[in-house]
N, C-alpha and C. Protein backbone atom coordinates (compact mmCIF):
# COMPACT_ATOMS: atom_id res chain seq x y z
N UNK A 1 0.82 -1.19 0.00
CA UNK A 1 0.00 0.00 0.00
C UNK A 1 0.88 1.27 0.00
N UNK A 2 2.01 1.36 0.74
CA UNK A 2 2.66 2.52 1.08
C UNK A 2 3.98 2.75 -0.64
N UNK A 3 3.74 1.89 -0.72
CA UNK A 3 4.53 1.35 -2.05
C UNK A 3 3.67 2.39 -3.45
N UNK A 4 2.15 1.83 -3.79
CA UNK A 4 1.45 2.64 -4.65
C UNK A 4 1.41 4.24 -3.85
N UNK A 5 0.91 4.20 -2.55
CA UNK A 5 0.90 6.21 -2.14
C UNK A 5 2.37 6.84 -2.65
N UNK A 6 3.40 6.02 -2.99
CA UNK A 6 4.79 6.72 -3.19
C UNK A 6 4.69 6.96 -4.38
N UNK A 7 3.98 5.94 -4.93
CA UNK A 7 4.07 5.73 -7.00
C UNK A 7 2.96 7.16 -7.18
N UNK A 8 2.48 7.01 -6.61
CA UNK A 8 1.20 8.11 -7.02
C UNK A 8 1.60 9.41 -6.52
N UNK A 9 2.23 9.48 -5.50
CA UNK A 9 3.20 11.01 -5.22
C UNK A 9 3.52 11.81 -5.96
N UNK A 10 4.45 10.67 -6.69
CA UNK A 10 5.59 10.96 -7.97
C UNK A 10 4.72 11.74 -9.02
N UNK A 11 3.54 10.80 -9.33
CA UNK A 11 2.80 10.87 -10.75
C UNK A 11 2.11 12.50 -10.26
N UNK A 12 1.71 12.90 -9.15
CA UNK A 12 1.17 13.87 -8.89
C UNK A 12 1.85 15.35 -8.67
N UNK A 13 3.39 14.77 -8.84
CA UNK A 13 4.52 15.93 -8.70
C UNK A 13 4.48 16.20 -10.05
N UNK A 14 4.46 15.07 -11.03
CA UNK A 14 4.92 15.45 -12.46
C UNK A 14 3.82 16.28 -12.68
N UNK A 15 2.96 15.37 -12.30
CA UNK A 15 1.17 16.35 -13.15
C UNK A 15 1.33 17.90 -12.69
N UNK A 16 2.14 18.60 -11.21
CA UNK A 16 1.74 19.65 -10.59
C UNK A 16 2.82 20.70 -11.29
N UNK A 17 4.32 19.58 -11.69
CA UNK A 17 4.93 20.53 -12.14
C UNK A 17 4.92 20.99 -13.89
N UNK A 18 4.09 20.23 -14.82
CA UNK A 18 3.58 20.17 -15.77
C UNK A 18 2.34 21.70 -15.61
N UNK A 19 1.36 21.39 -14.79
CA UNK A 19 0.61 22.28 -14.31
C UNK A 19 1.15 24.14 -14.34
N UNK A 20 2.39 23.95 -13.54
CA UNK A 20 3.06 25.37 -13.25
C UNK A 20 4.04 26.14 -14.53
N UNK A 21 4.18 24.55 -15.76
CA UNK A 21 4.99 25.52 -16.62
C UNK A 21 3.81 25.45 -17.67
N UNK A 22 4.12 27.08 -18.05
CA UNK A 22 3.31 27.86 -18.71
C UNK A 22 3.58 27.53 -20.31
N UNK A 23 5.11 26.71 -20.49
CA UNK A 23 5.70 26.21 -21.84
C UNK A 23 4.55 24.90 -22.24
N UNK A 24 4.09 24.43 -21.28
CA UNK A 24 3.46 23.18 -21.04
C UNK A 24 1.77 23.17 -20.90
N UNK A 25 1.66 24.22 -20.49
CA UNK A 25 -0.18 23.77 -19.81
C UNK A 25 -0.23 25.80 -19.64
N UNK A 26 -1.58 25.93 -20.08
CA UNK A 26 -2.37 27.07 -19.99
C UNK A 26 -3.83 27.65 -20.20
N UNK A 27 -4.21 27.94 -18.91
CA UNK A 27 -5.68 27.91 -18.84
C UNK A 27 -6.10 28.69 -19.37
N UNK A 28 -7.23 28.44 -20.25
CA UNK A 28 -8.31 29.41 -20.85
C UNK A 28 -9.50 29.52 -20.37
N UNK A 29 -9.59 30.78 -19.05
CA UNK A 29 -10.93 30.81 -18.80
C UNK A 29 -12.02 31.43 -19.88
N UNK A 30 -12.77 30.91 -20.04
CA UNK A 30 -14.23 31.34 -21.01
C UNK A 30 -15.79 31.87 -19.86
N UNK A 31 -15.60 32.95 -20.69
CA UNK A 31 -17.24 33.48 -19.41
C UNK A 31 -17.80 34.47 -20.72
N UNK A 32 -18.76 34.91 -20.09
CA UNK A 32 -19.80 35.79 -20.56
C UNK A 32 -19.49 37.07 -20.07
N UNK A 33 -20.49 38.09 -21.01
CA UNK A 33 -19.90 39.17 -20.44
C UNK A 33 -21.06 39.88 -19.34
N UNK A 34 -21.31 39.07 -18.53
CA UNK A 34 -22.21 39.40 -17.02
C UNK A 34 -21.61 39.71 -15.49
N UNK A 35 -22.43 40.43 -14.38
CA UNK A 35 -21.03 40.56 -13.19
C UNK A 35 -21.21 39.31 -12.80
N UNK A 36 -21.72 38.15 -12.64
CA UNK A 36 -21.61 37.08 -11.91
C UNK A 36 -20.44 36.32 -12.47
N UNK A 37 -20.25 36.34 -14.25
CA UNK A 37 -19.16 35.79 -14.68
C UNK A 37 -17.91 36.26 -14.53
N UNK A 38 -17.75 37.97 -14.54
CA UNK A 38 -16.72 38.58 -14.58
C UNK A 38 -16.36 38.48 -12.92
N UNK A 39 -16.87 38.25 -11.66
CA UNK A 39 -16.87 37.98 -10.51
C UNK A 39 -16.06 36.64 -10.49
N UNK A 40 -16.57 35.43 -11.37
CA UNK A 40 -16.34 34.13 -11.02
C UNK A 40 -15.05 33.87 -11.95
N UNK A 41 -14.73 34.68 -12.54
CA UNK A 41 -13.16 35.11 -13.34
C UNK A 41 -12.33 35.27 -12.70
N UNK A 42 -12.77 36.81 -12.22
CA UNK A 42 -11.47 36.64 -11.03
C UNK A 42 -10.91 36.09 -9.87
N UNK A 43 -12.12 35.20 -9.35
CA UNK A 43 -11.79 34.24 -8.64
C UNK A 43 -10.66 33.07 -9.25
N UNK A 44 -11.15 32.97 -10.00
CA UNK A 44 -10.47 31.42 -11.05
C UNK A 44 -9.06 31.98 -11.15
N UNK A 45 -9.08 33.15 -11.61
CA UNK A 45 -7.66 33.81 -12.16
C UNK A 45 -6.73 33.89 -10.92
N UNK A 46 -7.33 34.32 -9.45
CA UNK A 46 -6.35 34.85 -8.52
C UNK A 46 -6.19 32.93 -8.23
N UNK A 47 -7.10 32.10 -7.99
CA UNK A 47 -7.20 30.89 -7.73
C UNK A 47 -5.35 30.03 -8.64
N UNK A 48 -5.74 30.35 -9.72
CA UNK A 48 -4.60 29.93 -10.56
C UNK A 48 -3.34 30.58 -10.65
N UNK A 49 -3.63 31.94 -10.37
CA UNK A 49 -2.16 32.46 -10.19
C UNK A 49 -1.75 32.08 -8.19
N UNK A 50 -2.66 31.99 -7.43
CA UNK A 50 -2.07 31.51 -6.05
C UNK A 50 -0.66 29.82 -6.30
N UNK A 51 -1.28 29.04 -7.28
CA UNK A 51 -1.34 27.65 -7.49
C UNK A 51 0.24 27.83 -8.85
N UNK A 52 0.12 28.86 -9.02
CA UNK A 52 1.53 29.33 -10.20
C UNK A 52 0.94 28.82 -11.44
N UNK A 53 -0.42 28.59 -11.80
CA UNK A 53 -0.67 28.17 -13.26
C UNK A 53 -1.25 29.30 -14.01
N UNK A 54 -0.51 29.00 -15.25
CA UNK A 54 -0.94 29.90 -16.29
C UNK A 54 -1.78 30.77 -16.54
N UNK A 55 -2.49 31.85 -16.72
CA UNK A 55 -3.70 31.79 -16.84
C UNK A 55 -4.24 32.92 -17.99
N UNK A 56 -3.74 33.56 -18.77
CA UNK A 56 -3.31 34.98 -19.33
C UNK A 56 -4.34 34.94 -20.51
N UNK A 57 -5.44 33.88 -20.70
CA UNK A 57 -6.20 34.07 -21.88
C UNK A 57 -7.23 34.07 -21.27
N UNK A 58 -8.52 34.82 -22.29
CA UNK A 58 -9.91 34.94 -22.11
C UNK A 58 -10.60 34.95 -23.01
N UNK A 59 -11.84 33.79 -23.05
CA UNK A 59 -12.89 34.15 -23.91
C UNK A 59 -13.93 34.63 -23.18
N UNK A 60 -14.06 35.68 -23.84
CA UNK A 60 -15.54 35.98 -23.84
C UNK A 60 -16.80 35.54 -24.69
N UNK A 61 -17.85 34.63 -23.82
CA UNK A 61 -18.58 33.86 -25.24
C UNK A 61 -20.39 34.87 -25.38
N UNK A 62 -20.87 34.58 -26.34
CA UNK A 62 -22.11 35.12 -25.96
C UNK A 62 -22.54 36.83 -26.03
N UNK A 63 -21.28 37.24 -27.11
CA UNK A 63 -21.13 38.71 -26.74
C UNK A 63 -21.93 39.06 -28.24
N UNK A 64 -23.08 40.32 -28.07
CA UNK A 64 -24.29 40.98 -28.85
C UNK A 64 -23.27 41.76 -29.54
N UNK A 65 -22.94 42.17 -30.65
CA UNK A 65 -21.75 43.32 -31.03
C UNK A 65 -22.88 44.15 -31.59
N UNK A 66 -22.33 45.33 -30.65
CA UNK A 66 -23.08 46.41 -31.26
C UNK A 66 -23.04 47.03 -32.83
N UNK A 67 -21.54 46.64 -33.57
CA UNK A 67 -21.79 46.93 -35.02
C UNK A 67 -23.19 46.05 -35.45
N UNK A 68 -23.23 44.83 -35.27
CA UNK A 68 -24.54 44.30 -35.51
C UNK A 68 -25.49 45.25 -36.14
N UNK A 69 -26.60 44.62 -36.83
CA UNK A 69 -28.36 45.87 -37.46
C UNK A 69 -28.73 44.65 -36.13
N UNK A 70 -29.13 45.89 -35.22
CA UNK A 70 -30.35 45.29 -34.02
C UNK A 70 -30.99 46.16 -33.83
N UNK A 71 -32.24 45.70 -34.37
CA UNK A 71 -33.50 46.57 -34.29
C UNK A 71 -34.31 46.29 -32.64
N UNK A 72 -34.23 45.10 -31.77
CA UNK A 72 -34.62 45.21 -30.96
C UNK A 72 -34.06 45.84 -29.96
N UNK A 73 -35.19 46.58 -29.02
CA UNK A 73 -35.12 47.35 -27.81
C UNK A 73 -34.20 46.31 -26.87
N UNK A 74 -35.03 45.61 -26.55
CA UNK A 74 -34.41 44.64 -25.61
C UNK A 74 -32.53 43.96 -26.02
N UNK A 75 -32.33 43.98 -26.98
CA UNK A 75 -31.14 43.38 -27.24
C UNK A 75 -30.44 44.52 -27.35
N UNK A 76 -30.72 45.70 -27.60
CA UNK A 76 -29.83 46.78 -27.30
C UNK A 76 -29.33 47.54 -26.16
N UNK A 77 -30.58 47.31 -25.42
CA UNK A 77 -30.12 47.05 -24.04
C UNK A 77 -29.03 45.81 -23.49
N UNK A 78 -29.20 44.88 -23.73
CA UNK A 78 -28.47 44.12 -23.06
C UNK A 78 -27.08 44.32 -24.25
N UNK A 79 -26.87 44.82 -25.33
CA UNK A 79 -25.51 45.35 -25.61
C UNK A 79 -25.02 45.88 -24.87
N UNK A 80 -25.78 47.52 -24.15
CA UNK A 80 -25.16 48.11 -23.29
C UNK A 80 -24.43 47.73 -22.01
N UNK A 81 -25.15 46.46 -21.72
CA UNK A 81 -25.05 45.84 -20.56
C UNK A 81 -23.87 45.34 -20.49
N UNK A 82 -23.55 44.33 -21.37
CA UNK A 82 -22.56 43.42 -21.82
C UNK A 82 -21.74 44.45 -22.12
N UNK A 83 -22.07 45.43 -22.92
CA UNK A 83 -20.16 46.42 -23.19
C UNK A 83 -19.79 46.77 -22.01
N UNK A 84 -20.65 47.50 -20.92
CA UNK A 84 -20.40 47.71 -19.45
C UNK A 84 -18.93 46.75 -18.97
N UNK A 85 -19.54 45.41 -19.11
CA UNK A 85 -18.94 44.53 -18.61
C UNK A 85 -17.49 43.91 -19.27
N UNK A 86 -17.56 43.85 -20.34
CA UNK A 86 -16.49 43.41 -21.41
C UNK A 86 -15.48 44.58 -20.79
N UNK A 87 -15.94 45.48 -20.71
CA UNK A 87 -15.08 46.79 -20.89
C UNK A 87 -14.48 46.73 -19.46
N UNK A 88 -15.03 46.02 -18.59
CA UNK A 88 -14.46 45.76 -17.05
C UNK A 88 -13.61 44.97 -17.16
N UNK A 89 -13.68 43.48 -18.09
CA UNK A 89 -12.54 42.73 -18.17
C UNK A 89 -11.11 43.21 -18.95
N UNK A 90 -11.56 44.21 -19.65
CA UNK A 90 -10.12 45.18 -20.48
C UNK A 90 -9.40 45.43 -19.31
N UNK A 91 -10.22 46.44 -18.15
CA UNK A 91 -9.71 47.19 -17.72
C UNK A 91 -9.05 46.07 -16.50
N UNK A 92 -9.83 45.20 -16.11
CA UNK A 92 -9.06 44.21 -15.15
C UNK A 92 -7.91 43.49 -15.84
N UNK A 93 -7.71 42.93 -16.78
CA UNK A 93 -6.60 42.11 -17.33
C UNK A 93 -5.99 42.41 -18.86
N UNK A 94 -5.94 43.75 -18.43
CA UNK A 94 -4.94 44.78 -19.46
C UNK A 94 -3.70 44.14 -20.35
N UNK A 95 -3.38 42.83 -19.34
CA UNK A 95 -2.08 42.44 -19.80
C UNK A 95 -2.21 40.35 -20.44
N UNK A 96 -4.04 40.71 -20.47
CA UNK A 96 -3.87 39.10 -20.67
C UNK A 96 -4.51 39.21 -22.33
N UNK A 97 -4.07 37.93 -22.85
CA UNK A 97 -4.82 37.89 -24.29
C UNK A 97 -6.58 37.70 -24.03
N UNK A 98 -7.33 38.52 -24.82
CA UNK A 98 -9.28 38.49 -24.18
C UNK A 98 -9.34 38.35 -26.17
N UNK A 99 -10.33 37.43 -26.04
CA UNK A 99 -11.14 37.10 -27.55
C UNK A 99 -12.07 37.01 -27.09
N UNK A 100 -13.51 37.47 -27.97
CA UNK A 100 -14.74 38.14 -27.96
C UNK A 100 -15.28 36.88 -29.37
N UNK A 101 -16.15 35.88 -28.40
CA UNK A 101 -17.32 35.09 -29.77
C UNK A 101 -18.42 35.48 -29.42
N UNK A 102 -19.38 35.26 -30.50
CA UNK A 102 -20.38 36.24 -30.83
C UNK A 102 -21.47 35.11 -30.19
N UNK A 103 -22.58 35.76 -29.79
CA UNK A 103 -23.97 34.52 -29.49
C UNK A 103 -24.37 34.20 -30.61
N UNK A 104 -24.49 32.83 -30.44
CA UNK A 104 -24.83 31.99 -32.06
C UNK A 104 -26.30 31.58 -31.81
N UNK A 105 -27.04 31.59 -32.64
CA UNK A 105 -28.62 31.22 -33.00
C UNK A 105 -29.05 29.55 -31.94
N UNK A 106 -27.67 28.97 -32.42
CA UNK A 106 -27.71 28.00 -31.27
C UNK A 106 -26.64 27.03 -30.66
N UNK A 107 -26.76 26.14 -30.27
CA UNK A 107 -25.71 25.19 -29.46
C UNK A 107 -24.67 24.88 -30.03
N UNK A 108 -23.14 24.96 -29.90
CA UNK A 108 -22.21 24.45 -30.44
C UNK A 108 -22.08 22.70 -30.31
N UNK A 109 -22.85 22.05 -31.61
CA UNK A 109 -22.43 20.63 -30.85
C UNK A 109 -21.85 20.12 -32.23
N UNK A 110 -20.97 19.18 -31.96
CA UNK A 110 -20.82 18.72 -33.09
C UNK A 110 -19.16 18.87 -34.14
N UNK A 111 -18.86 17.92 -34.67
CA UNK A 111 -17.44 18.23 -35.26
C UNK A 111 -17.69 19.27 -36.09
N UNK A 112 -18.61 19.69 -36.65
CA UNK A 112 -18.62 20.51 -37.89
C UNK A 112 -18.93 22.57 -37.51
N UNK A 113 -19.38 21.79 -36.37
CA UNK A 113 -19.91 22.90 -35.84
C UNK A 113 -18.81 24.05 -34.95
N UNK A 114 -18.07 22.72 -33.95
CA UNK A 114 -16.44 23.08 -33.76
C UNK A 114 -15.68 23.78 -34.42
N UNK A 115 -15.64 23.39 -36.12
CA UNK A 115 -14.66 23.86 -36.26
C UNK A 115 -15.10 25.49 -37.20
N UNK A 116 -16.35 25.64 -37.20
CA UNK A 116 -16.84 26.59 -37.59
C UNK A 116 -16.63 27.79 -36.40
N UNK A 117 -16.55 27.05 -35.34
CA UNK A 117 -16.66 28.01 -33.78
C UNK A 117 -14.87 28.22 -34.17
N UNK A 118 -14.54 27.30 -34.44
CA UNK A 118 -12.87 27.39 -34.03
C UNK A 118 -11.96 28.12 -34.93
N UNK A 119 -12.51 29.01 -35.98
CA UNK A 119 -12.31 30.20 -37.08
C UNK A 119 -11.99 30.73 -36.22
N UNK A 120 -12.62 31.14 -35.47
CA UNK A 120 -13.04 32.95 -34.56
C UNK A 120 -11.63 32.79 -33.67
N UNK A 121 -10.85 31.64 -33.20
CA UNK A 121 -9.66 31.85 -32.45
C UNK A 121 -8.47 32.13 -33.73
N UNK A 122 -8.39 32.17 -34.67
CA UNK A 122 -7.73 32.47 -35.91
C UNK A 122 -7.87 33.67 -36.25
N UNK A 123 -8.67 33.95 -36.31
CA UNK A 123 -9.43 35.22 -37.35
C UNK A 123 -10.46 35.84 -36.16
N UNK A 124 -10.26 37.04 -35.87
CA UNK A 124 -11.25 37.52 -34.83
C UNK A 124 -13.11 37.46 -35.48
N UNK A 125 -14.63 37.31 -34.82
CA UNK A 125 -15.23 37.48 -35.72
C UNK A 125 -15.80 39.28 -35.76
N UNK A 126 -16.31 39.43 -36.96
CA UNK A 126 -16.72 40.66 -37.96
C UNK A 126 -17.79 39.99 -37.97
N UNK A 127 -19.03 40.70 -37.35
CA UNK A 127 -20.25 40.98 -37.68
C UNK A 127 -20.45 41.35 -39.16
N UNK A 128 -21.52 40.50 -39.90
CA UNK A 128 -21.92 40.32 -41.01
C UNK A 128 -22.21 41.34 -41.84
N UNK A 129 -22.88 42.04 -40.71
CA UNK A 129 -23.39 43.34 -41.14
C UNK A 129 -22.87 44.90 -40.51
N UNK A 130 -22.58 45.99 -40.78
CA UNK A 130 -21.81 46.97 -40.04
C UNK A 130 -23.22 47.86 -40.09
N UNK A 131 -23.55 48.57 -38.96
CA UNK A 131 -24.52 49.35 -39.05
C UNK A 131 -24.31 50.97 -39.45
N UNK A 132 -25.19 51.22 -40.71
CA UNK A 132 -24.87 52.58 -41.70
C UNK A 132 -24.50 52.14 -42.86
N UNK A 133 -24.35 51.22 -43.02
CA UNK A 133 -23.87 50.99 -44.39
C UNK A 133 -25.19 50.21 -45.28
N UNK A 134 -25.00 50.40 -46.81
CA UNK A 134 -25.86 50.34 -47.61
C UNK A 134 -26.20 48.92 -47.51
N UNK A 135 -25.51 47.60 -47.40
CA UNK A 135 -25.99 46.32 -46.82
C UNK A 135 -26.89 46.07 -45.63
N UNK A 136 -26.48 47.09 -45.00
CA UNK A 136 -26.94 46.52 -43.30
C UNK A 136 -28.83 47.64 -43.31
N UNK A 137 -28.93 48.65 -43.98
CA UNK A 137 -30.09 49.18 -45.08
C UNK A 137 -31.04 48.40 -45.60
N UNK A 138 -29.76 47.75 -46.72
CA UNK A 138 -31.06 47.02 -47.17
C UNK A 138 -31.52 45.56 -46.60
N UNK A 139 -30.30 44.97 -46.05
CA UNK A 139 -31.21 43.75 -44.81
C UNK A 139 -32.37 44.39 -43.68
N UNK A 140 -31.74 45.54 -43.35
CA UNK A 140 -33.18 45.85 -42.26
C UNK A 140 -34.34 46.12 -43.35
N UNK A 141 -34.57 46.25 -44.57
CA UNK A 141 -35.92 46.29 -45.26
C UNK A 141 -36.36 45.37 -45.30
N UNK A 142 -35.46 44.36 -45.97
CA UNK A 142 -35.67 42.80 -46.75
C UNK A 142 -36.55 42.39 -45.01
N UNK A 143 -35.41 42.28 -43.85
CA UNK A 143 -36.46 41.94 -42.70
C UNK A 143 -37.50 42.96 -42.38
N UNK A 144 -37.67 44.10 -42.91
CA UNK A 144 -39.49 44.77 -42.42
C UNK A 144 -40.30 44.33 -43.37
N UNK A 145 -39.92 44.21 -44.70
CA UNK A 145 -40.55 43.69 -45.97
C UNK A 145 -41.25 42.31 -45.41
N UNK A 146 -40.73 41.57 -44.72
CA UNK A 146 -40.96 40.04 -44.41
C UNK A 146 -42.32 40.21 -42.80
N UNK A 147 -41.85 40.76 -42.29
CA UNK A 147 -42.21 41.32 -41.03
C UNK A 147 -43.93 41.65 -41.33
N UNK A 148 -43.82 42.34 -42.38
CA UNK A 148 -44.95 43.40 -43.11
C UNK A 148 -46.15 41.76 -43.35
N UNK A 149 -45.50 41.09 -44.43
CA UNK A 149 -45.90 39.97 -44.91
C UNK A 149 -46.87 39.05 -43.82
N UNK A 150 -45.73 38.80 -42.83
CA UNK A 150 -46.70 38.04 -41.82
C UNK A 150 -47.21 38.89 -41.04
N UNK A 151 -47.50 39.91 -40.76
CA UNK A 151 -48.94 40.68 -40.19
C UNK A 151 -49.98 40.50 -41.07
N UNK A 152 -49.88 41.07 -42.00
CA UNK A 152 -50.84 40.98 -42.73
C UNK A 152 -51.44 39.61 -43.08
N UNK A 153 -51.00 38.58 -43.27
CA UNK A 153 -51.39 36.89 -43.35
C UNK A 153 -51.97 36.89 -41.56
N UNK A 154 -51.44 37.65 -40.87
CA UNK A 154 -51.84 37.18 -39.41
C UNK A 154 -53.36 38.03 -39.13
N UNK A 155 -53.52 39.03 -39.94
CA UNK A 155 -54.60 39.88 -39.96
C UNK A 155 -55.75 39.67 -40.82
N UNK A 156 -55.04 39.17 -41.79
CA UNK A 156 -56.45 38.23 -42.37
C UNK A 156 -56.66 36.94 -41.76
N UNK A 157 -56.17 36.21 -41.39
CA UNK A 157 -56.62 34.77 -40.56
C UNK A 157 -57.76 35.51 -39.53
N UNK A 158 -56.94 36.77 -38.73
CA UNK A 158 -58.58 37.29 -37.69
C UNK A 158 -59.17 37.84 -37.96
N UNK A 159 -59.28 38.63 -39.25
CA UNK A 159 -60.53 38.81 -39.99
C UNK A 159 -61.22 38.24 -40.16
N UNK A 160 -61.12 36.68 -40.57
CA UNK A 160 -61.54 35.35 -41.37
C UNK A 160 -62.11 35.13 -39.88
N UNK A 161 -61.65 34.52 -38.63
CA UNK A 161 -61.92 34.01 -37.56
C UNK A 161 -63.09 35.15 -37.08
N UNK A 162 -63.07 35.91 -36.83
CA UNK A 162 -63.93 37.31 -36.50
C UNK A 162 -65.55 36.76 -37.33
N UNK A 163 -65.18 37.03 -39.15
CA UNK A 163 -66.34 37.31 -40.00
C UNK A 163 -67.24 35.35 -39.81
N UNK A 164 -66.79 34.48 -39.09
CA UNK A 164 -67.08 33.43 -39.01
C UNK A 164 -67.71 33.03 -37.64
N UNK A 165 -67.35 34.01 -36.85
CA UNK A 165 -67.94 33.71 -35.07
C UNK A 165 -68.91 34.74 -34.98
């Protein structure tokens, strides 16, 4: 017994000193840009620098970019919210690498999907659309044009329901 606690010592020195070089092993914390995440950051961060491990990168996931065309109230608000916050992690870790992915429509699952996510650590991402410009114009029509469409299909169905009850 005292034989394996020695073997496993060893294996747990290598793993700790593997852990501490930064040539070797380096943590990437990933959060959102909210105070509960940016709170539970710097915990992790002082946590890992107490322990001597790496820790000098950041994603930020889930982030609204205000170049974005966002026509909603509500999501422009929570831009503001989120820049608030992003702009707290600048100012807290001035000296660490921070990358910014965008909220995606939905779940990252999947090999294909990975490596579509895994561009954005290569290539920073650029919102599709820049707001003021003659593209980002004519997508906000093309979506009121569409918008327009289903009211009106939604306004005759309760016309129809109305002229029948």
């Amino acid at each position: 017994m005292l034989g394996k606690l020695e073997g496993m010592k060893d294996v747990i020195e290598q793993v700790n000193r593997q852990f501490k070089d930064p040539d070797l092993t380096t943590f990437v914390c990933v959060c959102i840009p909210e105070f509960l995440s940016l709170y539970e950051t710097e915990r992790l961060v002082q946590e890992l620098t107490k322990f001597e491990i790496d820790a000098h990168n950041i994603i930020i996931n889930q982030v609204l970019f205000d170049e974005e065309a966002v026509e909603s109230k509500l999501l422009k608000e929570r831009i503001k919210m989120q820049q608030k916050y992003i702009d707290q992690f600048y100012l807290l870790y001035d000296d660490f690498h921070i990358m910014k992915l965008p909220l995606l429509p939905g779940e990252v699952c999947g090999v294909e999907a990975l490596r579509t996510l895994s561009q954005h650590f290569v290539t920073p991402y650029k919102p599709s659309f820049t707001r003021g410009t003659v593209e980002e114009v004519q997508q906000r029509i093309t979506t009121l044009r569409l918008q327009l469409e289903e009211a009106e299909l939604e306004l005759e169905r309760l016309q129809k329901g109305k002229e029948e009850a």
